[in-house]
PDB file of N, CA and C in Angstrom:
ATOM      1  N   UNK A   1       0.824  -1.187   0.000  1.00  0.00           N
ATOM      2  CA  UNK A   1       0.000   0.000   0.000  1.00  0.00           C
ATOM      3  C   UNK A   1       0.868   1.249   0.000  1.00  0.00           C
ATOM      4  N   UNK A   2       2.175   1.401   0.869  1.00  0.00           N
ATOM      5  CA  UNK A   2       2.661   2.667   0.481  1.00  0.00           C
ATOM      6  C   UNK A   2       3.317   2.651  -0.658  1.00  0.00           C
ATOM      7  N   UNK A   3       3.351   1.842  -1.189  1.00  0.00           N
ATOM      8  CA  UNK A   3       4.025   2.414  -2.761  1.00  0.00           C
ATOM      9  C   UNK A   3       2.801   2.758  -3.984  1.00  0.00           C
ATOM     10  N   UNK A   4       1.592   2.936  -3.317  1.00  0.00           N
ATOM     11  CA  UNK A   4       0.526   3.145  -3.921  1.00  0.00           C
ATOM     12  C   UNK A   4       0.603   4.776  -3.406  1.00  0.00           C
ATOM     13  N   UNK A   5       1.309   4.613  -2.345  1.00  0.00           N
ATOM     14  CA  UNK A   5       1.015   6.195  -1.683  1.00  0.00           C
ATOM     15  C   UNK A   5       2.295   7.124  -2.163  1.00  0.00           C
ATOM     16  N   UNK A   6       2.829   6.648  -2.834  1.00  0.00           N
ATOM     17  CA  UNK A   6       4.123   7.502  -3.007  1.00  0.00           C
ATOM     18  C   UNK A   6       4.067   8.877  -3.064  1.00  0.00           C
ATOM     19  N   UNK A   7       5.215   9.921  -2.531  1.00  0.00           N
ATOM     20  CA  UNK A   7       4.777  11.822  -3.215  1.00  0.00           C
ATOM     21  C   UNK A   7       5.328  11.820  -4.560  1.00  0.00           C
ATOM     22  N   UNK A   8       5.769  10.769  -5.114  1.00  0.00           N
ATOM     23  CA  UNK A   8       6.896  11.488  -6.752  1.00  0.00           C
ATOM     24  C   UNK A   8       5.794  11.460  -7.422  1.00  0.00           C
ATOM     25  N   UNK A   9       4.456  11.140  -7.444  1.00  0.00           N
ATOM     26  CA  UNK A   9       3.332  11.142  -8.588  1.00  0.00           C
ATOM     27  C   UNK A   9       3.651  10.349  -9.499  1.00  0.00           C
ATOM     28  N   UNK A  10       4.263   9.333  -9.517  1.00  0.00           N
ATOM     29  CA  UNK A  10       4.950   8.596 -10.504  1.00  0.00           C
ATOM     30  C   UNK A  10       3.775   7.080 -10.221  1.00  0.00           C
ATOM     31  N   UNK A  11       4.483   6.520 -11.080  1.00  0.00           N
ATOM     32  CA  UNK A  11       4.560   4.918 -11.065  1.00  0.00           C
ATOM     33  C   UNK A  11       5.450   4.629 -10.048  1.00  0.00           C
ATOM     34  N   UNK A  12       4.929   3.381  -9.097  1.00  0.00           N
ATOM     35  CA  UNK A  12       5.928   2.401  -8.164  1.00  0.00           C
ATOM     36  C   UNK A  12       6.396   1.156  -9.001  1.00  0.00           C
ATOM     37  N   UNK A  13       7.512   0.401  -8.468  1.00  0.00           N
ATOM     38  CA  UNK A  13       7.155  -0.603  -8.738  1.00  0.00           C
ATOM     39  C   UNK A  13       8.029  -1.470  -7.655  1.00  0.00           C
ATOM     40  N   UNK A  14       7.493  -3.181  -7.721  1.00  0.00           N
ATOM     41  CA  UNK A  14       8.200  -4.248  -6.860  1.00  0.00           C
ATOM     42  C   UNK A  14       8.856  -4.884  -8.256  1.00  0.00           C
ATOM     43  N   UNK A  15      10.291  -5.545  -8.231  1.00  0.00           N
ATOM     44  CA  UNK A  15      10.877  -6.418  -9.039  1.00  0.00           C
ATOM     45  C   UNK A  15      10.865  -7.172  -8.147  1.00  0.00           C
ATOM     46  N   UNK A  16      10.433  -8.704  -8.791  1.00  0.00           N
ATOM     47  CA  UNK A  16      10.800 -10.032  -8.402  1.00  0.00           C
ATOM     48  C   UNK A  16      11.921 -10.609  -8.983  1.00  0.00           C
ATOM     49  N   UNK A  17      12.941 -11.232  -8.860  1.00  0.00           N
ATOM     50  CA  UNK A  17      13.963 -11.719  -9.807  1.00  0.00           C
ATOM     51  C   UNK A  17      15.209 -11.062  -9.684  1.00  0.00           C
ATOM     52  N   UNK A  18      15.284  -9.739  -8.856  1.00  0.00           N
ATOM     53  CA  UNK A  18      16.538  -9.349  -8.746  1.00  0.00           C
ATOM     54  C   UNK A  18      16.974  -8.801  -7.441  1.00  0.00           C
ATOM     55  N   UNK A  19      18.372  -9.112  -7.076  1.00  0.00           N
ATOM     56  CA  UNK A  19      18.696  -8.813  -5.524  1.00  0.00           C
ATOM     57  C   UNK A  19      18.899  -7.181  -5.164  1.00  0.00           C
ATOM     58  N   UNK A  20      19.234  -6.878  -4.182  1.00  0.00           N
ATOM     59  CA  UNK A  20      19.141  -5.691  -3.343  1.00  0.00           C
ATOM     60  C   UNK A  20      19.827  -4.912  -4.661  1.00  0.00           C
ATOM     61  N   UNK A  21      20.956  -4.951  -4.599  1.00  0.00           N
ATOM     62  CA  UNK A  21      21.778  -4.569  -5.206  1.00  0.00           C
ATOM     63  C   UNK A  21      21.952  -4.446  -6.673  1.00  0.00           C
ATOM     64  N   UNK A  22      20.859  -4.997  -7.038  1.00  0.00           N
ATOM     65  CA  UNK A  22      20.615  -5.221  -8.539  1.00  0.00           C
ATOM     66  C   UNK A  22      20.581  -5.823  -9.868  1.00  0.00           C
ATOM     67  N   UNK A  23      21.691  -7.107  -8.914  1.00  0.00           N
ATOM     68  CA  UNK A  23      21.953  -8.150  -9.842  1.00  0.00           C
ATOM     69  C   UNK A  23      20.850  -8.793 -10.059  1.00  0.00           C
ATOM     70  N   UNK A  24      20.802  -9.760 -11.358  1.00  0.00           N
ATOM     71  CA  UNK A  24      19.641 -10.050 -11.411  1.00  0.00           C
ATOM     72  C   UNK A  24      19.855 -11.785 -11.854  1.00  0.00           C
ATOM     73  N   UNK A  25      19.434 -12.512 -10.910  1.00  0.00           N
ATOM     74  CA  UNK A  25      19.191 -13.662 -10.754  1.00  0.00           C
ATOM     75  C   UNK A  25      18.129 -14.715 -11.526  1.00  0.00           C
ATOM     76  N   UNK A  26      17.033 -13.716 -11.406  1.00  0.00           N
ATOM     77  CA  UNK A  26      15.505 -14.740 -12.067  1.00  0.00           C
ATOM     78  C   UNK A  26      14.837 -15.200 -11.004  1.00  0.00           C
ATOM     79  N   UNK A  27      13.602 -15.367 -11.213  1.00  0.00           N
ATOM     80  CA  UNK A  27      12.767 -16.128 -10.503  1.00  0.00           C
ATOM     81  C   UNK A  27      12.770 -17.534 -10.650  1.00  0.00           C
ATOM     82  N   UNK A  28      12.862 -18.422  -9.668  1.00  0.00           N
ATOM     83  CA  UNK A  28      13.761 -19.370  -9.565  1.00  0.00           C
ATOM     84  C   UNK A  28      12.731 -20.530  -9.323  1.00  0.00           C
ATOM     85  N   UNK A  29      12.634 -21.632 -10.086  1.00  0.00           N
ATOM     86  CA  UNK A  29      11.516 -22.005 -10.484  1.00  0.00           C
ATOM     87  C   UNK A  29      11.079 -22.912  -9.404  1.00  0.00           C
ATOM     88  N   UNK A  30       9.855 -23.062  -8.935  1.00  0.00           N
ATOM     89  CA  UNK A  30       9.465 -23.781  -8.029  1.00  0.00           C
ATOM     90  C   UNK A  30       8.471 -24.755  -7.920  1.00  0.00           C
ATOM     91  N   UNK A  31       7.567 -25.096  -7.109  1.00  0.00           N
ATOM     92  CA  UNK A  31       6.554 -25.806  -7.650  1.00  0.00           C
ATOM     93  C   UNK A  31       5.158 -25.294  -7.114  1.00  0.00           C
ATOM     94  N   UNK A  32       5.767 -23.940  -6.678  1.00  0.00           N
ATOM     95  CA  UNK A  32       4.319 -23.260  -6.243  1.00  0.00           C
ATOM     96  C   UNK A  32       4.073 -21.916  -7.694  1.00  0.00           C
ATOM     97  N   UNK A  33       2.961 -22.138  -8.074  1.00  0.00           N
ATOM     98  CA  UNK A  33       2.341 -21.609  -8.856  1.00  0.00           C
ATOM     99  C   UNK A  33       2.860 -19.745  -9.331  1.00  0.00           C
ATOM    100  N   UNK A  34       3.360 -19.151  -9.633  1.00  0.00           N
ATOM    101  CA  UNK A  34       3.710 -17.392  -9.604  1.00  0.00           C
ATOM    102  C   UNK A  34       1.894 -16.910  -9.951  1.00  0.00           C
ATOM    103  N   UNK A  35       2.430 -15.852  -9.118  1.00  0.00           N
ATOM    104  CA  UNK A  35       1.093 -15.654  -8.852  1.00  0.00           C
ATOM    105  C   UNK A  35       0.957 -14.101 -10.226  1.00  0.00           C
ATOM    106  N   UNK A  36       0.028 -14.504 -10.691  1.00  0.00           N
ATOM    107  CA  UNK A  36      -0.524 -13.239 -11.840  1.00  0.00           C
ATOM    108  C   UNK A  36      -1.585 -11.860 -11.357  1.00  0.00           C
ATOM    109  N   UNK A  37      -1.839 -11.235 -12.556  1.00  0.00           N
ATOM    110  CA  UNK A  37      -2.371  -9.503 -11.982  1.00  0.00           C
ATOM    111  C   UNK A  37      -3.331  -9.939 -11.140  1.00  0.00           C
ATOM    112  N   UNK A  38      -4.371 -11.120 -11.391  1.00  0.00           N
ATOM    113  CA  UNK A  38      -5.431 -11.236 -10.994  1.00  0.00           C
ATOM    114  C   UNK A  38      -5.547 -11.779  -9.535  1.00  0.00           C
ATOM    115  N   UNK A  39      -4.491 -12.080  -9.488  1.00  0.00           N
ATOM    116  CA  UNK A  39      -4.077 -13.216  -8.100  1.00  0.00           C
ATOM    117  C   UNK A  39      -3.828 -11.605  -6.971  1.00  0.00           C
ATOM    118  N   UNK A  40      -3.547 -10.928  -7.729  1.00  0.00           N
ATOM    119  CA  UNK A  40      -2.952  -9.570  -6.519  1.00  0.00           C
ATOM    120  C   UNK A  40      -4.174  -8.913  -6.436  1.00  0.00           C
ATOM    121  N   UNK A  41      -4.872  -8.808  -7.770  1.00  0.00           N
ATOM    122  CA  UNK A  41      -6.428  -8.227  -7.484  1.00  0.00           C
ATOM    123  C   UNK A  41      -7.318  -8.780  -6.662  1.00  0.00           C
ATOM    124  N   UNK A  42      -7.221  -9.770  -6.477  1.00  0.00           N
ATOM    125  CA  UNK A  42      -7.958 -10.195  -5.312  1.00  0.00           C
ATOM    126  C   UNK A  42      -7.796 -10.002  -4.292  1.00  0.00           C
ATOM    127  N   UNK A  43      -6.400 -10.320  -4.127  1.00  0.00           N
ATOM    128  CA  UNK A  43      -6.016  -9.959  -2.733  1.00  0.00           C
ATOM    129  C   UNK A  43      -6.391  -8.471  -2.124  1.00  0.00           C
ATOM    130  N   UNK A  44      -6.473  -7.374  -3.457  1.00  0.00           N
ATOM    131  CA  UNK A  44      -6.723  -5.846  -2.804  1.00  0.00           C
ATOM    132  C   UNK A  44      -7.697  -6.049  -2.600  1.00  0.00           C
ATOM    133  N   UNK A  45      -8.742  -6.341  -3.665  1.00  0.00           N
ATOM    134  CA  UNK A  45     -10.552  -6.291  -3.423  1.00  0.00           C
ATOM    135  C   UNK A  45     -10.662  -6.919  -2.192  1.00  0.00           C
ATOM    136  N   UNK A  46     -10.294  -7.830  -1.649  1.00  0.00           N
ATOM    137  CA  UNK A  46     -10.854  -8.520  -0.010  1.00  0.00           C
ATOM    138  C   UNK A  46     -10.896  -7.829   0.961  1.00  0.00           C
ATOM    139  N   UNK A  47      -9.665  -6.781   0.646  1.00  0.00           N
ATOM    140  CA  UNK A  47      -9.058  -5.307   1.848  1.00  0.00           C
ATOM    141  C   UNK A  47     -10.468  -4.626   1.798  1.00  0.00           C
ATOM    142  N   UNK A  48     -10.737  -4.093   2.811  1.00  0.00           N
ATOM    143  CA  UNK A  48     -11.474  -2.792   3.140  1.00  0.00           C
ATOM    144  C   UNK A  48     -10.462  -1.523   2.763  1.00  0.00           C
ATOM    145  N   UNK A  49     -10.604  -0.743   1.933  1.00  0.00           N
ATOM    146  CA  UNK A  49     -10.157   0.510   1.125  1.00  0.00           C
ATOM    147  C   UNK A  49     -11.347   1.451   1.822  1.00  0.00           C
ATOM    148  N   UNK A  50     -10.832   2.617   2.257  1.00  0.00           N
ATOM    149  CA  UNK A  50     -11.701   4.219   2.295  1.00  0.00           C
ATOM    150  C   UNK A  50     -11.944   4.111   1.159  1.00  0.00           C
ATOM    151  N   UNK A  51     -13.491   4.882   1.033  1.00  0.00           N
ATOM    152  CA  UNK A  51     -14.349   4.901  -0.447  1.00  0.00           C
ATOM    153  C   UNK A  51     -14.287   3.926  -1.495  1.00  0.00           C
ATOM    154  N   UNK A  52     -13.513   2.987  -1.283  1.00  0.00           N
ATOM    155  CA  UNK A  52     -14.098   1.332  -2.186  1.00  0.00           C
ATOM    156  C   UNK A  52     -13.079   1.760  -3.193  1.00  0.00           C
ATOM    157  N   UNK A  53     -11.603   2.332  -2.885  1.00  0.00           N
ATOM    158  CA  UNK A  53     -11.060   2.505  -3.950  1.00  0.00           C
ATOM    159  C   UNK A  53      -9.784   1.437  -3.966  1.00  0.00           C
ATOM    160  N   UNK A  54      -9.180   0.750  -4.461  1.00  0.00           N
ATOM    161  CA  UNK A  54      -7.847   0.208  -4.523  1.00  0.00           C
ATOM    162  C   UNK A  54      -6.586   0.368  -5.762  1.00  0.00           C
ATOM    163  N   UNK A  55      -5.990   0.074  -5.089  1.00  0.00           N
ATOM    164  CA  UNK A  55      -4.594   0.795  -6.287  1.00  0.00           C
ATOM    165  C   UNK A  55      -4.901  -0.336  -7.580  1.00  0.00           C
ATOM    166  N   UNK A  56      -4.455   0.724  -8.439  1.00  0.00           N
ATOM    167  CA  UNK A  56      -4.370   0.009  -9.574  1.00  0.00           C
ATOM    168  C   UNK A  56      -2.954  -0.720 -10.159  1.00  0.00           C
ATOM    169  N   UNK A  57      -2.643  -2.097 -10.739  1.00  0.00           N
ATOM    170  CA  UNK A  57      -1.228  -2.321 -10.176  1.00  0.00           C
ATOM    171  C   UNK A  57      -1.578  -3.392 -11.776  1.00  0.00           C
ATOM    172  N   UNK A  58      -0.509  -3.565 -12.461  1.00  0.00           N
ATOM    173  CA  UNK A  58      -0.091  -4.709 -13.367  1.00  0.00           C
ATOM    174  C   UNK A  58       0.740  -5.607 -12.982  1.00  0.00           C
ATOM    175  N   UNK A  59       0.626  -6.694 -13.347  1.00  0.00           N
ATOM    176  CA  UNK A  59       1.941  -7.905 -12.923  1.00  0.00           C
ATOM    177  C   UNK A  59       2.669  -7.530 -14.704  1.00  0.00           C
ATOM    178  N   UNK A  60       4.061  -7.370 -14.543  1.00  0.00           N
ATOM    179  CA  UNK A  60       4.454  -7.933 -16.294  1.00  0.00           C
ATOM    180  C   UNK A  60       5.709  -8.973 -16.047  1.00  0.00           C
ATOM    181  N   UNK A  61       5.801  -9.794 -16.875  1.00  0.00           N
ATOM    182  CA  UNK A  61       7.257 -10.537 -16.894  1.00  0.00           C
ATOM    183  C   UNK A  61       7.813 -10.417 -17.922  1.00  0.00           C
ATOM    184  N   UNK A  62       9.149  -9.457 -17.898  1.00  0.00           N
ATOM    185  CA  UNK A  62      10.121  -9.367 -18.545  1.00  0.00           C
ATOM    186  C   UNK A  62      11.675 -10.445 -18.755  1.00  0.00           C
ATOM    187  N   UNK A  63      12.284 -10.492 -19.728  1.00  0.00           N
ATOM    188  CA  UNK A  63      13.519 -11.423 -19.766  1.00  0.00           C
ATOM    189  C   UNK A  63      14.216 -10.839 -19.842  1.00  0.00           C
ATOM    190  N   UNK A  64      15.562 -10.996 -19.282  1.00  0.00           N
ATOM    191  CA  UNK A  64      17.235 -10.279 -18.860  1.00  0.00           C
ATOM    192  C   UNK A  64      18.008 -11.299 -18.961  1.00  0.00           C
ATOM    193  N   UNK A  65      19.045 -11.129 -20.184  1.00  0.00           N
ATOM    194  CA  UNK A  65      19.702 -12.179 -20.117  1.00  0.00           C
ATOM    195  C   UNK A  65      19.358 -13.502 -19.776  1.00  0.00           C
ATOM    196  N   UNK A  66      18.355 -13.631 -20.302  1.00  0.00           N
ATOM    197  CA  UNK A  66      17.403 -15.176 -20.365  1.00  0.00           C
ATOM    198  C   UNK A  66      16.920 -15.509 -18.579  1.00  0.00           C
ATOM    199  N   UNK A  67      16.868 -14.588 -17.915  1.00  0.00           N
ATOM    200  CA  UNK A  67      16.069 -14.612 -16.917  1.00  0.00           C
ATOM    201  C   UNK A  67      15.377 -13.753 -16.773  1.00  0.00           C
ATOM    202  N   UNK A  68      13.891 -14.451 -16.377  1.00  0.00           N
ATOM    203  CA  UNK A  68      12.557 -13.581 -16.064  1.00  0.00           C
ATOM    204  C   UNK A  68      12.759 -13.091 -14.943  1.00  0.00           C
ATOM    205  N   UNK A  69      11.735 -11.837 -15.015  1.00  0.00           N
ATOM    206  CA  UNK A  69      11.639 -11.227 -13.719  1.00  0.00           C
ATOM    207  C   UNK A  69      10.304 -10.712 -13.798  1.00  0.00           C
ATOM    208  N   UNK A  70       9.529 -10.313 -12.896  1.00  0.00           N
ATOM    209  CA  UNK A  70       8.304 -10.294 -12.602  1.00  0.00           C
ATOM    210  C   UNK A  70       8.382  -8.671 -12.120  1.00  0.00           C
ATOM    211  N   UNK A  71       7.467  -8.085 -12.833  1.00  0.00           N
ATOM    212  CA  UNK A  71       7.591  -6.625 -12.615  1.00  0.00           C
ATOM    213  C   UNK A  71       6.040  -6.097 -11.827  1.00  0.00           C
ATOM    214  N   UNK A  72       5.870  -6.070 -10.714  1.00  0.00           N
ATOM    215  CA  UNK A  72       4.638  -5.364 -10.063  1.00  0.00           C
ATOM    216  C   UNK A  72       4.633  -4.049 -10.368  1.00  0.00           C
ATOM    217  N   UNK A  73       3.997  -3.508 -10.868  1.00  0.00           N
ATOM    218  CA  UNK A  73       3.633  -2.125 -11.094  1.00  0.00           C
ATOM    219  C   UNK A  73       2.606  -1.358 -10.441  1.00  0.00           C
ATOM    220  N   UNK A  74       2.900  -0.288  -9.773  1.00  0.00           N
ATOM    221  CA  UNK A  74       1.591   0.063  -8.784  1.00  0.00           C
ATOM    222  C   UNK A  74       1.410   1.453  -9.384  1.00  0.00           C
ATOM    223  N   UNK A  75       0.369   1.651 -10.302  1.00  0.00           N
ATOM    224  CA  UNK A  75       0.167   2.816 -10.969  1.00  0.00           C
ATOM    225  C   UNK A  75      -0.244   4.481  -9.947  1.00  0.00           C
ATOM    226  N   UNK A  76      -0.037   5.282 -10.359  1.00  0.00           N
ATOM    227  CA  UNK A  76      -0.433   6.619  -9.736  1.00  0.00           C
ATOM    228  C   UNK A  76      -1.240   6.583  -9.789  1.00  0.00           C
ATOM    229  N   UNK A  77      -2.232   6.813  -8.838  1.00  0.00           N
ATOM    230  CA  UNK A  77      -3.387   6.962  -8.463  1.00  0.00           C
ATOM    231  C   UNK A  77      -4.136   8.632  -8.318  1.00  0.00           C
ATOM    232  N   UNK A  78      -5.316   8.479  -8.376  1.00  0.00           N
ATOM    233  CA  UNK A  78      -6.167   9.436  -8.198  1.00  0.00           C
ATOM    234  C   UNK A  78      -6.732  10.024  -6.997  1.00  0.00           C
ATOM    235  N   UNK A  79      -6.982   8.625  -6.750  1.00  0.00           N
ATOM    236  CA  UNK A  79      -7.452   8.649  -5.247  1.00  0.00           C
ATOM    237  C   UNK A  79      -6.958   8.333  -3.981  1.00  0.00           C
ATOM    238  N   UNK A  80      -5.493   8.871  -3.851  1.00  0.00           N
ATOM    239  CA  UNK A  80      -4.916   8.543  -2.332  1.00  0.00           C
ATOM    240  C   UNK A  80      -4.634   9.625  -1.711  1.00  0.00           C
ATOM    241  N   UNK A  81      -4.995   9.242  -0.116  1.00  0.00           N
ATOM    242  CA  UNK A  81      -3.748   7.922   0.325  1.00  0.00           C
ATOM    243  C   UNK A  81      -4.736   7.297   0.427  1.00  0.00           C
ATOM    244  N   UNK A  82      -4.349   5.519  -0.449  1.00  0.00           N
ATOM    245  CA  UNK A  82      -5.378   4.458   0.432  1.00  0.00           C
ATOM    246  C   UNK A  82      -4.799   4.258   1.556  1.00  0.00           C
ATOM    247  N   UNK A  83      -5.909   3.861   2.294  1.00  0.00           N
ATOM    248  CA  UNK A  83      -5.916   2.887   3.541  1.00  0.00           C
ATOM    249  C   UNK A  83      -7.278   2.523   4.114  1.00  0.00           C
TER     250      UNK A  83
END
């Protein structure tokens, strides 16, 4: 949620696939399912949001040097701060 709240008016985002520092590893394959946009949309809609609003956010997966990475995107919003 606070990267929904950010002050730069920008786009946030979470990378999956790469360490602190920036190297980038990949998402490392497992046998639990990666979870997609819709899998995170749910999870907001279940939240109680002031005025029924929730961030708007894309999942994308990009390739780097033949490793994926999973890009959460938490778009600028209109209506914050949620909580």
């Amino acid at each position: 949620i606070c990267m929904a709240n950010n002050l730069e008016d920008r786009d946030a985002y979470l990378i999956y696939g790469a360490n602190d520092d920036g190297t980038i590893k990949g998402i490392q394959n497992t046998e639990k399912q990666r979870l997609k946009t819709a899998d995170f949309i749910k999870f907001l809609r279940d939240k109680n949001f002031a005025g029924g609003f929730i961030p708007d956010i894309k999942l994308q997966t990009i390739v780097i040097d033949n490793n994926e990475l999973d890009i959460l995107i938490i778009r600028r919003g209109k209506h914050t701060p949620y909580y």
